[in-house]
C-alpha atoms as a PDB file:
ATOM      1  CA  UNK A   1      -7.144  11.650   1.922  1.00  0.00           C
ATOM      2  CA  UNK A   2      -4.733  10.674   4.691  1.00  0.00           C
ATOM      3  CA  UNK A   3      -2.069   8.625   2.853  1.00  0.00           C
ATOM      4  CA  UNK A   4       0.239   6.135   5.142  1.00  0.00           C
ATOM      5  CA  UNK A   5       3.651   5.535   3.649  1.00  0.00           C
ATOM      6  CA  UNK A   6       6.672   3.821   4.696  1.00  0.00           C
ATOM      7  CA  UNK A   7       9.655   1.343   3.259  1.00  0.00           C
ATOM      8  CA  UNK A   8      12.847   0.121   4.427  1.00  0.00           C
ATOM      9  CA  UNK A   9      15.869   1.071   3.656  1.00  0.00           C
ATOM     10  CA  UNK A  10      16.373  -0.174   0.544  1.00  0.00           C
ATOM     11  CA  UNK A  11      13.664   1.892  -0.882  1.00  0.00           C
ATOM     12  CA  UNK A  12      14.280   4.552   1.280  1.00  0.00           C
ATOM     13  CA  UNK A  13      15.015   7.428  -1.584  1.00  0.00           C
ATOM     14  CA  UNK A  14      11.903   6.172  -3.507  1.00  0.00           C
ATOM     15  CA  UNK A  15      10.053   6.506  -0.470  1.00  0.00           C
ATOM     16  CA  UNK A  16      10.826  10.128  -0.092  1.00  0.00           C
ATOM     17  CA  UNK A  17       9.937  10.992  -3.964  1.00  0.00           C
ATOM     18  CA  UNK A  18       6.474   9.721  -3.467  1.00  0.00           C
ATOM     19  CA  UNK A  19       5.923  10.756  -0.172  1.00  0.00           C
ATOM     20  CA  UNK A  20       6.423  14.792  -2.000  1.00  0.00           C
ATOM     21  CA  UNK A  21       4.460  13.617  -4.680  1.00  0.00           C
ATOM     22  CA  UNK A  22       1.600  12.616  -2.564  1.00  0.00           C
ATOM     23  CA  UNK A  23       1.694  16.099  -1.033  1.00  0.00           C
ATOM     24  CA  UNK A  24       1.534  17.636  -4.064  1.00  0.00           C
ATOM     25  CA  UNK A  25      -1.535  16.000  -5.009  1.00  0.00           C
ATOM     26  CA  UNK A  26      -3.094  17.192  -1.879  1.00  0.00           C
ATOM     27  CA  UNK A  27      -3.455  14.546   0.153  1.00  0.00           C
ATOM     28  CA  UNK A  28      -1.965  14.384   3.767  1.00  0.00           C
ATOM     29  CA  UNK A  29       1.405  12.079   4.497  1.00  0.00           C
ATOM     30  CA  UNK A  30       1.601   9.677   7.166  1.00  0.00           C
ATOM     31  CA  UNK A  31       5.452   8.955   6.941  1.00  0.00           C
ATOM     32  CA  UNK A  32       6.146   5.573   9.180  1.00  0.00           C
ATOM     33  CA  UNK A  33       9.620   5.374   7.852  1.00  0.00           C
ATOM     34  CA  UNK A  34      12.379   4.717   7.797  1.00  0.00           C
ATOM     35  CA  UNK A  35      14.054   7.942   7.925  1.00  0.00           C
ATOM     36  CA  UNK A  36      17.773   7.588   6.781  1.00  0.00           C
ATOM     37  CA  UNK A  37      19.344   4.652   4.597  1.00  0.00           C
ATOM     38  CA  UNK A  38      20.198   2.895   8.047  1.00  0.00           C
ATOM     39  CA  UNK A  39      18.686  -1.070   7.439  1.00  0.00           C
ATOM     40  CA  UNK A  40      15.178  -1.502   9.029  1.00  0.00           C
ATOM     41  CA  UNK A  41      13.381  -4.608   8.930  1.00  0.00           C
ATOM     42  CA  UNK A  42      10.149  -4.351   6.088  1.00  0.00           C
ATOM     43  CA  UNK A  43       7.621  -6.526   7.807  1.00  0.00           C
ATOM     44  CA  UNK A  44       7.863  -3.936  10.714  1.00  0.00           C
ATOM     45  CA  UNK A  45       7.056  -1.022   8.735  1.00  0.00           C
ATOM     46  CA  UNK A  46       4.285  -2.802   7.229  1.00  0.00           C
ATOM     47  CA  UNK A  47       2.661  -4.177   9.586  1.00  0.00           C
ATOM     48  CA  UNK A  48       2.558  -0.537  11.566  1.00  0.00           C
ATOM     49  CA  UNK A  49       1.098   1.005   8.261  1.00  0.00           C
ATOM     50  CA  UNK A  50      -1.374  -2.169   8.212  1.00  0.00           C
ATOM     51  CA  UNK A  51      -2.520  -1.615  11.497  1.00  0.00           C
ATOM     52  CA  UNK A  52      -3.349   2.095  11.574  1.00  0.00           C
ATOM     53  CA  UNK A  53      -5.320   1.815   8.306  1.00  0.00           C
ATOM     54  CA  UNK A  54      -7.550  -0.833   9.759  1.00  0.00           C
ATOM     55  CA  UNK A  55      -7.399   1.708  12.871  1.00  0.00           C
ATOM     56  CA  UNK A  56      -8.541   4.266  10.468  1.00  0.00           C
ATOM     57  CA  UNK A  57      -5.728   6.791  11.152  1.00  0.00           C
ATOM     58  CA  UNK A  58      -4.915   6.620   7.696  1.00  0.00           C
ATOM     59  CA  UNK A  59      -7.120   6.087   4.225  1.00  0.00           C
ATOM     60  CA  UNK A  60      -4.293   4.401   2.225  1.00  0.00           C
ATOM     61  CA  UNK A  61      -1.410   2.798   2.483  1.00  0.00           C
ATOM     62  CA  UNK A  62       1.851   2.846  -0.110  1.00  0.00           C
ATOM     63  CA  UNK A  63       4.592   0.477   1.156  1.00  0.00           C
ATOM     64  CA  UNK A  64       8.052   0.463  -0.735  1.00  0.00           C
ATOM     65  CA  UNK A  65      10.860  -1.957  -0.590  1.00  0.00           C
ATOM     66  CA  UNK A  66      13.231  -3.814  -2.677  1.00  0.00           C
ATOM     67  CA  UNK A  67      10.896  -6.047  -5.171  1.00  0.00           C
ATOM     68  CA  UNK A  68       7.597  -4.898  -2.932  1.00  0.00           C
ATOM     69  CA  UNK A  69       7.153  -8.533  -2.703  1.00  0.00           C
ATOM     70  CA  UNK A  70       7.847  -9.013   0.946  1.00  0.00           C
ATOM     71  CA  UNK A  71       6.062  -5.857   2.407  1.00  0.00           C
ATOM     72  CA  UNK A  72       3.351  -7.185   0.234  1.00  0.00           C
ATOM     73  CA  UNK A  73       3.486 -10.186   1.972  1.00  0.00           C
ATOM     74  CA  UNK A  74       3.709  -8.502   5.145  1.00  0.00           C
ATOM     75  CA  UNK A  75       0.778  -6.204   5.448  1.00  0.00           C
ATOM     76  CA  UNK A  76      -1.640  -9.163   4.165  1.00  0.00           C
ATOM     77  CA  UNK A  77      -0.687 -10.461   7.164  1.00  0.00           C
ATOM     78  CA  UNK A  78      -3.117  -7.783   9.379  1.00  0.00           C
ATOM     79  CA  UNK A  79      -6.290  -9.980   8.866  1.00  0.00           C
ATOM     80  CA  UNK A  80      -8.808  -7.111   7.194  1.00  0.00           C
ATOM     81  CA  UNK A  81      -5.973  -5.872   4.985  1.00  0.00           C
ATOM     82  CA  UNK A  82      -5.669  -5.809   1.507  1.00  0.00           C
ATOM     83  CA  UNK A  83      -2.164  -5.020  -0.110  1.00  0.00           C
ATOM     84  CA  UNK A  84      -1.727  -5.208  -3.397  1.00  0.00           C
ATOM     85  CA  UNK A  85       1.683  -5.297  -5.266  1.00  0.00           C
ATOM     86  CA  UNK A  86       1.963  -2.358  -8.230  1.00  0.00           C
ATOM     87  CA  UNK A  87       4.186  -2.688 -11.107  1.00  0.00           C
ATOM     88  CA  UNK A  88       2.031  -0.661 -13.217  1.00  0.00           C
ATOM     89  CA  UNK A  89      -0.983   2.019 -13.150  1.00  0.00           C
ATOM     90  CA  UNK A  90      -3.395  -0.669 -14.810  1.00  0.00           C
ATOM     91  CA  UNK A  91      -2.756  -2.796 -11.574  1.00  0.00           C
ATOM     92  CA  UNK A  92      -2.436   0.311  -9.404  1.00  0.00           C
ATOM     93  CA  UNK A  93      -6.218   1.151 -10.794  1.00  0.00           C
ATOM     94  CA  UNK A  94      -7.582  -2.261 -10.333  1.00  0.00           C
ATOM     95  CA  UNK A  95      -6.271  -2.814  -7.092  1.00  0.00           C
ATOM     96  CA  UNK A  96      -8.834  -0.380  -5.910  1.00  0.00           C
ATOM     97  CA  UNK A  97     -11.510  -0.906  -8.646  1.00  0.00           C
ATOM     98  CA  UNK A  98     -11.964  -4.491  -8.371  1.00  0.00           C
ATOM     99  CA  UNK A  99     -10.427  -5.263  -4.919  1.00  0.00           C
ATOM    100  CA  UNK A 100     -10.881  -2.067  -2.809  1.00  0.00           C
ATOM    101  CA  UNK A 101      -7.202  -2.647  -1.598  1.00  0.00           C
ATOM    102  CA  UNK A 102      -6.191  -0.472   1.273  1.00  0.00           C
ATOM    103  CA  UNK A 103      -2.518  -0.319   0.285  1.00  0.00           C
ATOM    104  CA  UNK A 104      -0.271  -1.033  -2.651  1.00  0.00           C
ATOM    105  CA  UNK A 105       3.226  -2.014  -2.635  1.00  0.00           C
ATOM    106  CA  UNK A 106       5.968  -1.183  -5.120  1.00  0.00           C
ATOM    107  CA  UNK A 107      10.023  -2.214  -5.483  1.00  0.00           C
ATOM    108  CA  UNK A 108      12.093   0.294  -5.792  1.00  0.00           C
ATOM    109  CA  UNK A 109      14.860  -2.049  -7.699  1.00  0.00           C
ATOM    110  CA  UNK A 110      12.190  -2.656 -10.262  1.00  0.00           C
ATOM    111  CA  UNK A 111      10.867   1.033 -11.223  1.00  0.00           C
ATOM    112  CA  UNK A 112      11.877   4.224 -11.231  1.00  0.00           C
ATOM    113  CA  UNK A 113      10.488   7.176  -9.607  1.00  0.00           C
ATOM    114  CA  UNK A 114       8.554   8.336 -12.410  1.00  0.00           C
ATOM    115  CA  UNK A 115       6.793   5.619 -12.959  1.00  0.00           C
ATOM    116  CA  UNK A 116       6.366   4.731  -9.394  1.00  0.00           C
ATOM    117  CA  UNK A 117       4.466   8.579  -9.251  1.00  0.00           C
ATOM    118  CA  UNK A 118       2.240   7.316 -11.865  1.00  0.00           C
ATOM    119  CA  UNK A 119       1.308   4.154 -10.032  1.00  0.00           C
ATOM    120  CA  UNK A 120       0.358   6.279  -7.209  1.00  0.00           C
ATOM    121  CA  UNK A 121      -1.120   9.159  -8.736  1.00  0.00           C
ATOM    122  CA  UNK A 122      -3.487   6.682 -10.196  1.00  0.00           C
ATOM    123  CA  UNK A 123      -3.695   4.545  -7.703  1.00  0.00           C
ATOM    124  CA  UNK A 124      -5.369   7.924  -5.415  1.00  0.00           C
ATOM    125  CA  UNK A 125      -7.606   9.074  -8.325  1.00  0.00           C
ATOM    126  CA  UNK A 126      -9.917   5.995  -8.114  1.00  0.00           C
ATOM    127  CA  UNK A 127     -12.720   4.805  -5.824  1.00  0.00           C
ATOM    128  CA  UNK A 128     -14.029   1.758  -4.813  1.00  0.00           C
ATOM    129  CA  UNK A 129     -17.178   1.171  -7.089  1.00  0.00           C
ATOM    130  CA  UNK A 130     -18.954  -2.316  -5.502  1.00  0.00           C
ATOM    131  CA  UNK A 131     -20.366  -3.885  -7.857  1.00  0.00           C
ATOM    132  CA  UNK A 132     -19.580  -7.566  -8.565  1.00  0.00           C
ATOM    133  CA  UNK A 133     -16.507  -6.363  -7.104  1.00  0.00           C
ATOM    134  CA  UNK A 134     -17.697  -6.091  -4.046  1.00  0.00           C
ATOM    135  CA  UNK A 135     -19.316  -9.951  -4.008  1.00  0.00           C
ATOM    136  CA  UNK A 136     -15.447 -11.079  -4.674  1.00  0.00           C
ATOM    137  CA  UNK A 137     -14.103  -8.759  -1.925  1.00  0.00           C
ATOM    138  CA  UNK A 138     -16.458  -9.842   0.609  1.00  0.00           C
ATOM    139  CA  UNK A 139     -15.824 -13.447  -0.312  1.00  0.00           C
ATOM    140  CA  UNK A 140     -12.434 -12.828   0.561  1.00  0.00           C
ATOM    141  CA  UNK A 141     -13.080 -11.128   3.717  1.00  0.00           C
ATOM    142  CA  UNK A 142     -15.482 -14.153   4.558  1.00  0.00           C
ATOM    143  CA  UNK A 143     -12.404 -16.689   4.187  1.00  0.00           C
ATOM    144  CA  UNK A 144     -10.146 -14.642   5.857  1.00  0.00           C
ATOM    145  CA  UNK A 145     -12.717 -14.223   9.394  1.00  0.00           C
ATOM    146  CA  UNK A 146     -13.052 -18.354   8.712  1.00  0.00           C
ATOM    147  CA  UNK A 147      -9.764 -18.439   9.247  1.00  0.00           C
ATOM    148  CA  UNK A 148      -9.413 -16.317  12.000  1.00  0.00           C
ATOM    149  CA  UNK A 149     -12.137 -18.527  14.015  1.00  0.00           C
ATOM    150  CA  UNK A 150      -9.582 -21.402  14.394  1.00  0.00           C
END
């Protein structure tokens, strides 16, 4: 897969211990920064990441800041997207299982790196399945183009 990944600065050093991780689980990195510890603004990275996955120049999306509250917020934003905030690899799994979320979002003041590689590793080992699912995910995506009509 062709993983997108970016975070500010804040999570800048997490960002760089997944983005080798995700490499060494085969799949190909997408790194839309930032680059150095110099401050960035979140909601830009995210929505960039946001974009190109709905543009399909990426599969996935992992976003990184702080609490991975406000790229969270910021990438579900992108009408289409689905971000969904990680704090564990039971959420990381059910974020694609049961709501085929393009991207999850971690905070790099609230876990550590190796837990943050679990999150991910398990977060890439799954596939969306449909299923009921897939009624609740395209009830969301129903709201969401409701919303976009006004």
């Amino acid at each position: 897969m062709k993983i997108a990944i970016g975070s500010d600065h804040v999570a800048y050093d997490l960002k760089e211990t997944i983005k080798k991780h995700v490499e060494e689980l085969n799949h190909e990195v997408i790194d839309y920064g930032c680059y150095n510890c110099t401050e960035v603004d979140y909601p830009d990275v995210a929505f960039e990441v946001a974009e190109d996955i709905n543009d399909n120049k990426a599969d996935r999306g992992i976003l990184i800041c702080g609490t991975g509250i406000g790229v969270a917020i910021s990438a579900n934003k992108v009408p289409g997207i689905r971000a969904a905030q990680c704090h564990d690899a039971y959420s990381a799994e059910r974020a694609q299982l049961s709501n085929n979320a393009q991207i999850i979002t971690m905070g790099a003041q609230v876990i550590g790196p190796e837990h943050a590689k679990k999150i991910v590793q398990t977060y890439l080992s799954v596939e969306f399945q449909g299923g009921n699912s897939e009624r609740k995910v395209n009830k969301i995506s129903e709201k969401e183009k409701e919303f976009m009509k006004k």
